[in-house]
PDB file of N, CA and C in Angstrom:
ATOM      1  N   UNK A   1      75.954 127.201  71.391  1.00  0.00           N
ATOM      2  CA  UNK A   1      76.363 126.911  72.740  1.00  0.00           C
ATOM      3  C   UNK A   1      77.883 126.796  72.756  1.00  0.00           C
ATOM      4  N   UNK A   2      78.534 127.187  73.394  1.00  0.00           N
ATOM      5  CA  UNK A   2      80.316 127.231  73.695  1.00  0.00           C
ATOM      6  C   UNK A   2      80.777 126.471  74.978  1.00  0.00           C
ATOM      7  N   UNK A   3      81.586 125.767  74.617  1.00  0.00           N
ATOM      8  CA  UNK A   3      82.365 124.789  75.647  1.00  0.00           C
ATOM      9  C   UNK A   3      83.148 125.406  76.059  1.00  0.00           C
ATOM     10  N   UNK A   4      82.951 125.776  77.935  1.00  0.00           N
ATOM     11  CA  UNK A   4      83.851 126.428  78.246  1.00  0.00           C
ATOM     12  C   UNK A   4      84.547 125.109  78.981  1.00  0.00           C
ATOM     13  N   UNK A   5      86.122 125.212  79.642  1.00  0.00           N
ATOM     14  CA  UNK A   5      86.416 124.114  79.520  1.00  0.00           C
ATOM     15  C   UNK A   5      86.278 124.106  81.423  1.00  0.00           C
ATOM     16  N   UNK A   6      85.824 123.101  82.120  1.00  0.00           N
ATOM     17  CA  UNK A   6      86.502 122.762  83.474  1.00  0.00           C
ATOM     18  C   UNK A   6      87.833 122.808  83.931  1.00  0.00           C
ATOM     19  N   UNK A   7      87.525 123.594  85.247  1.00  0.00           N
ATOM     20  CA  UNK A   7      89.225 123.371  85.786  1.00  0.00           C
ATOM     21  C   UNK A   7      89.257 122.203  86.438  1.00  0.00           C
ATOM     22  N   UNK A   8      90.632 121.824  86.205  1.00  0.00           N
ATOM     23  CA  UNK A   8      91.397 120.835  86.720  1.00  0.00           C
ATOM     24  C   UNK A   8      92.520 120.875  87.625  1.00  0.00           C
ATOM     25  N   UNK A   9      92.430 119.751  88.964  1.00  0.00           N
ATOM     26  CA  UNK A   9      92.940 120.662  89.921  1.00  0.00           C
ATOM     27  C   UNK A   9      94.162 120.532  90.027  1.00  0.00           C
ATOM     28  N   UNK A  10      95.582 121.399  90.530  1.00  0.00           N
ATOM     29  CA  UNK A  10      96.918 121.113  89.849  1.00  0.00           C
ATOM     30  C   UNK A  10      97.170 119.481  90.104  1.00  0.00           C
ATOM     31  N   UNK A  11      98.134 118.928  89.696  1.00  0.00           N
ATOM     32  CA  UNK A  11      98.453 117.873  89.423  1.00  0.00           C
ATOM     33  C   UNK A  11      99.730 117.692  90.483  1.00  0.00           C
ATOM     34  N   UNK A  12     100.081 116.708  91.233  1.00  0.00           N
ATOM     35  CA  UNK A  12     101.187 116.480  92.268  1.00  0.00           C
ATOM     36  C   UNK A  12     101.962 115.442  91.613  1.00  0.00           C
ATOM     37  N   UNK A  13     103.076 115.514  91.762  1.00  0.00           N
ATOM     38  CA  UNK A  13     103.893 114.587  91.689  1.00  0.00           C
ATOM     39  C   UNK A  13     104.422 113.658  92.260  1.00  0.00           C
ATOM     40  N   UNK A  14     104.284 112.537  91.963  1.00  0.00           N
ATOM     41  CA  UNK A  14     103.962 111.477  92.622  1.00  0.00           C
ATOM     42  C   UNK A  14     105.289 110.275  92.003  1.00  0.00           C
ATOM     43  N   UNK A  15     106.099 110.430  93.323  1.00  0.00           N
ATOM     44  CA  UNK A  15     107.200 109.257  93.146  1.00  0.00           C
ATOM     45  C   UNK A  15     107.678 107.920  93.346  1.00  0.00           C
ATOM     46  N   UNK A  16     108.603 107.407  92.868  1.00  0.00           N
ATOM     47  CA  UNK A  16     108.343 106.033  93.355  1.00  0.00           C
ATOM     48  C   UNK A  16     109.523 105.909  94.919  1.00  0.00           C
ATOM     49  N   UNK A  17     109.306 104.600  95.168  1.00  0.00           N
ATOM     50  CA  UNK A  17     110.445 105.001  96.302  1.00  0.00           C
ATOM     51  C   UNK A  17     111.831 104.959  96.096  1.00  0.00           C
ATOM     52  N   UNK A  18     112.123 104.491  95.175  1.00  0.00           N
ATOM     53  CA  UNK A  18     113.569 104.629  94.433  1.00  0.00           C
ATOM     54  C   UNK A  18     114.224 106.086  94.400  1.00  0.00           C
ATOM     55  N   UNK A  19     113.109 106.740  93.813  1.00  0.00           N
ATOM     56  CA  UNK A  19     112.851 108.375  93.815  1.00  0.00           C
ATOM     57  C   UNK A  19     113.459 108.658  95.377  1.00  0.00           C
ATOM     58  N   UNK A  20     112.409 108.279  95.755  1.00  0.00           N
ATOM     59  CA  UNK A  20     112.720 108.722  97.253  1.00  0.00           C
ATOM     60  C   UNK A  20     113.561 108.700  97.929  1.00  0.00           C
ATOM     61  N   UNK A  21     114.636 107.340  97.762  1.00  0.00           N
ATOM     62  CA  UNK A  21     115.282 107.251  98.258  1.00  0.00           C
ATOM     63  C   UNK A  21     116.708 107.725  97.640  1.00  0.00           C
ATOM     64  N   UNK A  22     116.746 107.976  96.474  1.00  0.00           N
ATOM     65  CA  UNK A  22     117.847 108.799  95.977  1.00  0.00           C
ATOM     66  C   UNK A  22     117.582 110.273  96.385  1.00  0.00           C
ATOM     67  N   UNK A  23     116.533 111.027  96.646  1.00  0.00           N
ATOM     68  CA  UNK A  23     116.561 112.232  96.966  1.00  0.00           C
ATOM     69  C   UNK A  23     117.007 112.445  98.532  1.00  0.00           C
ATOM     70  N   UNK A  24     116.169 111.591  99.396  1.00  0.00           N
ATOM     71  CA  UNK A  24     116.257 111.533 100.504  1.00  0.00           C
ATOM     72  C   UNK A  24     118.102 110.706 101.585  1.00  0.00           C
ATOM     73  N   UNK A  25     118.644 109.966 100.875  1.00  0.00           N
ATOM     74  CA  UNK A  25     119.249 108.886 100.427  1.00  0.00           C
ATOM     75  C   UNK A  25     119.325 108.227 101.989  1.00  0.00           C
ATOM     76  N   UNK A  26     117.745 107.757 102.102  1.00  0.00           N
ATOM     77  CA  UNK A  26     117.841 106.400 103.117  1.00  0.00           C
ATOM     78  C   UNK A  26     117.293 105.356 102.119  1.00  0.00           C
ATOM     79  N   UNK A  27     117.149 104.150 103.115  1.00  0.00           N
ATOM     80  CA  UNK A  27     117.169 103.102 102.809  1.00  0.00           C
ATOM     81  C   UNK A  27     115.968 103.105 102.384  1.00  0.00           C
ATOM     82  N   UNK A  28     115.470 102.131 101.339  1.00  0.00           N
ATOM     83  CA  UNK A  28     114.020 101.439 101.193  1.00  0.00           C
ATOM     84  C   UNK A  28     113.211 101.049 102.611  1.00  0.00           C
ATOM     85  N   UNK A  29     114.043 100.662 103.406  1.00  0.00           N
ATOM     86  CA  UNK A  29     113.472  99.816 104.522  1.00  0.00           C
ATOM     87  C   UNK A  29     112.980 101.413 105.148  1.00  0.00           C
ATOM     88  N   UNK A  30     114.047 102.368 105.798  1.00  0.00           N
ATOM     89  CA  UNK A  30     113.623 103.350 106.357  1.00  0.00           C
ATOM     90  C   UNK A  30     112.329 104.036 105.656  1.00  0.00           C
ATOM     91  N   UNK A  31     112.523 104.084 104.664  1.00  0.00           N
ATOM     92  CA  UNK A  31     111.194 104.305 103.921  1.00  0.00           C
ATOM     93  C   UNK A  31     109.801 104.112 104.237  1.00  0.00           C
ATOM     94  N   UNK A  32     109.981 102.788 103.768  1.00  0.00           N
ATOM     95  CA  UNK A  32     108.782 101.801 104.875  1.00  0.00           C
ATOM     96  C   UNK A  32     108.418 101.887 105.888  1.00  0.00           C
ATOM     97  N   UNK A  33     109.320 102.309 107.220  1.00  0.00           N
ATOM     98  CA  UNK A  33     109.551 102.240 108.258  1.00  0.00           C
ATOM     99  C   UNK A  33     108.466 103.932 108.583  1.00  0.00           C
ATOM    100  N   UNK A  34     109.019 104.586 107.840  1.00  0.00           N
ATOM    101  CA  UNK A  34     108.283 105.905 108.072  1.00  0.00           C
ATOM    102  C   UNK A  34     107.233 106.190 107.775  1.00  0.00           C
ATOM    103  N   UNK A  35     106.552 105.516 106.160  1.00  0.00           N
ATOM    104  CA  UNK A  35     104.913 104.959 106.037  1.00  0.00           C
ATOM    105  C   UNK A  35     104.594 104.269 107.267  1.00  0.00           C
ATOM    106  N   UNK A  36     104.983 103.415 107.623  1.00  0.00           N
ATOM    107  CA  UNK A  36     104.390 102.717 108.475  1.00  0.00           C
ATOM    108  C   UNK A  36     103.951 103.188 110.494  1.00  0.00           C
ATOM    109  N   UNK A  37     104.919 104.321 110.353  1.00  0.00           N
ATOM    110  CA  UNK A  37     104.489 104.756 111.673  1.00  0.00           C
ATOM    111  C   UNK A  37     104.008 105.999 111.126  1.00  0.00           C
ATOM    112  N   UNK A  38     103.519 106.524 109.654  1.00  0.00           N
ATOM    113  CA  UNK A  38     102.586 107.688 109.679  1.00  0.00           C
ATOM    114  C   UNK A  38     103.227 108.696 109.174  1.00  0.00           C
ATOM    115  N   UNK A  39     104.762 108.643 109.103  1.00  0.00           N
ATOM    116  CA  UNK A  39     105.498 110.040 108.825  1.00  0.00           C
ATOM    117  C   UNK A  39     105.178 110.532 107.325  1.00  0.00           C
ATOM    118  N   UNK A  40     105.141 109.152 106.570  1.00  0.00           N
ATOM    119  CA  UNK A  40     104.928 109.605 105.151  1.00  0.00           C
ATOM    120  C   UNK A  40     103.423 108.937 104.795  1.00  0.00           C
ATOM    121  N   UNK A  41     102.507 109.602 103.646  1.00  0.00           N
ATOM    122  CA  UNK A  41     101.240 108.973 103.618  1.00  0.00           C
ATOM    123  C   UNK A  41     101.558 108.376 101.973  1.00  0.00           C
ATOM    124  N   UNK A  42     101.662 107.569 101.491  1.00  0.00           N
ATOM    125  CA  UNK A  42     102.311 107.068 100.017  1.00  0.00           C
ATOM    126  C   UNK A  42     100.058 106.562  99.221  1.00  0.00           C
ATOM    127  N   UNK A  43     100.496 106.904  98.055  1.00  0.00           N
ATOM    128  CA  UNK A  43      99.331 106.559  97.190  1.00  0.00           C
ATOM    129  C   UNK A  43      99.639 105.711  96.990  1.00  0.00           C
ATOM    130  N   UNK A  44      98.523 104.670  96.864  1.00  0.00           N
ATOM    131  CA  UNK A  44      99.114 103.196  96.246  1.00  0.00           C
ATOM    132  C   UNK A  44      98.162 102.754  94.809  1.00  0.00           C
ATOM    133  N   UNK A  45      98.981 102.864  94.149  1.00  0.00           N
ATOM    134  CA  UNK A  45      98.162 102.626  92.595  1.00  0.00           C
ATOM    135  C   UNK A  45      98.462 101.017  92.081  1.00  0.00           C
ATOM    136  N   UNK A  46      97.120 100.443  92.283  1.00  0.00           N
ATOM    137  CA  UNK A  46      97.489  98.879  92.154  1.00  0.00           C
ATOM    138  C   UNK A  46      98.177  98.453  93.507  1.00  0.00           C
ATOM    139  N   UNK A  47      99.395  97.907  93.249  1.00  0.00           N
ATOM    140  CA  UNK A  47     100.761  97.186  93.961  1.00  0.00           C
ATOM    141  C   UNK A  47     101.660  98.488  94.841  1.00  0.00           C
ATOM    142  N   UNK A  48     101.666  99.165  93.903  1.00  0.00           N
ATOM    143  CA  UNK A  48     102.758 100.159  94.160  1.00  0.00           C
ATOM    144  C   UNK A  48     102.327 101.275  94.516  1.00  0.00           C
ATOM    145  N   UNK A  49     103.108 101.791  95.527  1.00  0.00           N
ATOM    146  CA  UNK A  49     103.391 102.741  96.250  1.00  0.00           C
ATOM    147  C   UNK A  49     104.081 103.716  95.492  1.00  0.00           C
ATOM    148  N   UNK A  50     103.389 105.065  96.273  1.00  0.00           N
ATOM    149  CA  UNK A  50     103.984 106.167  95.320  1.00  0.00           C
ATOM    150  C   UNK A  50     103.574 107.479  96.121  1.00  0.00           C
ATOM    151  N   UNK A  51     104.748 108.439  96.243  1.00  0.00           N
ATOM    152  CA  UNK A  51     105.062 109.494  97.082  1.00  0.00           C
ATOM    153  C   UNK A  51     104.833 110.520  96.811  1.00  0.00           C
ATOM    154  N   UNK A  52     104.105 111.304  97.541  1.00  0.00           N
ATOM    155  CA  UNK A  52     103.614 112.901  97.095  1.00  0.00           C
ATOM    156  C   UNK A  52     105.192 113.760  97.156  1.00  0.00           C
ATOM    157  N   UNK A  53     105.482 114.950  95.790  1.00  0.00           N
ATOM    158  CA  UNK A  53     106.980 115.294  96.430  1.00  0.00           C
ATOM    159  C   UNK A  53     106.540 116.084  97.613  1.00  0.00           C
ATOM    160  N   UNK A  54     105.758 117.116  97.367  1.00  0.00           N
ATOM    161  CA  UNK A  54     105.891 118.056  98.309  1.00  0.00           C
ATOM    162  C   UNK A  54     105.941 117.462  99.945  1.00  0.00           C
ATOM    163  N   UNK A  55     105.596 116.414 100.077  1.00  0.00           N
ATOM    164  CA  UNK A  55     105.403 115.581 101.496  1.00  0.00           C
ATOM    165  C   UNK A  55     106.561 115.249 101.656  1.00  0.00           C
ATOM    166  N   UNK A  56     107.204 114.448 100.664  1.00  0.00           N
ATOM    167  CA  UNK A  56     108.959 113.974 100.777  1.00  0.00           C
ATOM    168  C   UNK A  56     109.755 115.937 101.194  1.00  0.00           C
ATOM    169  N   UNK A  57     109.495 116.491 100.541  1.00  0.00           N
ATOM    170  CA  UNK A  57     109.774 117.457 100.914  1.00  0.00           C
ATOM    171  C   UNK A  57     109.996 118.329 101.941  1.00  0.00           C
ATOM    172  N   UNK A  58     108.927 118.221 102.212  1.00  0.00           N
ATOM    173  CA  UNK A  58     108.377 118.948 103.709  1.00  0.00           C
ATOM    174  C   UNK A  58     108.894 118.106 104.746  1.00  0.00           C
ATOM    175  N   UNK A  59     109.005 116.693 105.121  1.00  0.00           N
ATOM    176  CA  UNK A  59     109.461 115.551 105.850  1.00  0.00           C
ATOM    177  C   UNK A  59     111.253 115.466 105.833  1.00  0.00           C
ATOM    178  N   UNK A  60     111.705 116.225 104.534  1.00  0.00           N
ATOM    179  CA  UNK A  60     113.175 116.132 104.458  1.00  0.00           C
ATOM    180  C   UNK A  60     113.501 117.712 105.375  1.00  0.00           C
ATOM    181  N   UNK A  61     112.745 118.447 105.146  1.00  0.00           N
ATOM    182  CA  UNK A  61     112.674 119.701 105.749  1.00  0.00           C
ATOM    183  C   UNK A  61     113.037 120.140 107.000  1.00  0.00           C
ATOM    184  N   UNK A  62     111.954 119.050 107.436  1.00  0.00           N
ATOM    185  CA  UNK A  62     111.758 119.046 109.070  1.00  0.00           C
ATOM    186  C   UNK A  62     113.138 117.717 109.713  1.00  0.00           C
ATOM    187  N   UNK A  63     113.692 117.253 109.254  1.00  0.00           N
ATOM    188  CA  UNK A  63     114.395 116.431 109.724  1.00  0.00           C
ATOM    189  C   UNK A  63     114.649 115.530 109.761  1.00  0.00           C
ATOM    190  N   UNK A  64     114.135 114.680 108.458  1.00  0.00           N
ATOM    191  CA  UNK A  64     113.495 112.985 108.075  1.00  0.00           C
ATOM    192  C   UNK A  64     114.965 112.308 109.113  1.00  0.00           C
ATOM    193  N   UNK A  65     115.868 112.785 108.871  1.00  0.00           N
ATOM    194  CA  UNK A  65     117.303 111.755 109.578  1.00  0.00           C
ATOM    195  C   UNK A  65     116.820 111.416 111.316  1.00  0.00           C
ATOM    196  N   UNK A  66     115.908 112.488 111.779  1.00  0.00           N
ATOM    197  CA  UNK A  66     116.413 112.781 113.319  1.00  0.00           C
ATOM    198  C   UNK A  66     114.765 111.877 113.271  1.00  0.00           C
ATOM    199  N   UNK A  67     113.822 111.554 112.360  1.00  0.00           N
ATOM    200  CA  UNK A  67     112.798 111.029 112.788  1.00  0.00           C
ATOM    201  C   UNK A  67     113.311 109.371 112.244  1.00  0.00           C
ATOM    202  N   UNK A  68     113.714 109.227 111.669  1.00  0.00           N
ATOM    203  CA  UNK A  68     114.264 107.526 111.074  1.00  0.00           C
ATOM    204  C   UNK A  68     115.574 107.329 112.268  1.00  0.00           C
ATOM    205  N   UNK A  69     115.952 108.211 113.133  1.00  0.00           N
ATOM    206  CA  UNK A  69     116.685 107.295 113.751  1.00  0.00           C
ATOM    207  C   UNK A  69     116.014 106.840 114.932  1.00  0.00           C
ATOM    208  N   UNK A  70     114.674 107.756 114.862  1.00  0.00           N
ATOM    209  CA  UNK A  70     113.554 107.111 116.350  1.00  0.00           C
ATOM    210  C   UNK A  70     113.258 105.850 115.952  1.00  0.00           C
ATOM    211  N   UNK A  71     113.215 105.552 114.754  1.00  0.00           N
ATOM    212  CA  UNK A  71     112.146 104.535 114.407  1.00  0.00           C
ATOM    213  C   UNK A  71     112.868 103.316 114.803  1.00  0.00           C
ATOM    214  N   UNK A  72     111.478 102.056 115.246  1.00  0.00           N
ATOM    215  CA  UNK A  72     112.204 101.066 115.864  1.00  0.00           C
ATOM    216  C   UNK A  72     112.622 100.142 114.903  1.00  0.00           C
ATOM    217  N   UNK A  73     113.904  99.392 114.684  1.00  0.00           N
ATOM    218  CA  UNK A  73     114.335  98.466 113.607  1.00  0.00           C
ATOM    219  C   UNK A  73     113.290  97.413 113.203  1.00  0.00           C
TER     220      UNK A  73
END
């Protein structure tokens, strides 16, 4: 009998918000601010929060500055 092996499905990269916020370079708070009204969807493993890139990506893409300055303080 031969072990063929299972696929496995690609793997995402997954950041912290420090990450994020040096790529992106807003604040922690704006950060938050943008999970919290939906813009970003963050995995939370345990405690911590943690960012899909391609989403940080796609969100820096489209205009993350012009959507964090909607957001209410």
């Amino acid at each position: 009998m031969t072990h063929t092996p299972t696929q496995t499905p690609p793997t995402q990269t997954l950041l912290t918000v420090r990450t994020v916020q040096q790529l992106t370079q807003l604040s922690r708070t704006t950060i938050y601010r943008l999970t919290v009204s939906g813009h970003l969807h963050p995995v939370r493993i345990g405690r911590a929060l943690r960012f899909r890139r391609d989403e940080v990506a796609e969100l820096m893409q489209n205009g993350v500055t012009t959507i964090a300055d909607n957001l209410a303080p």
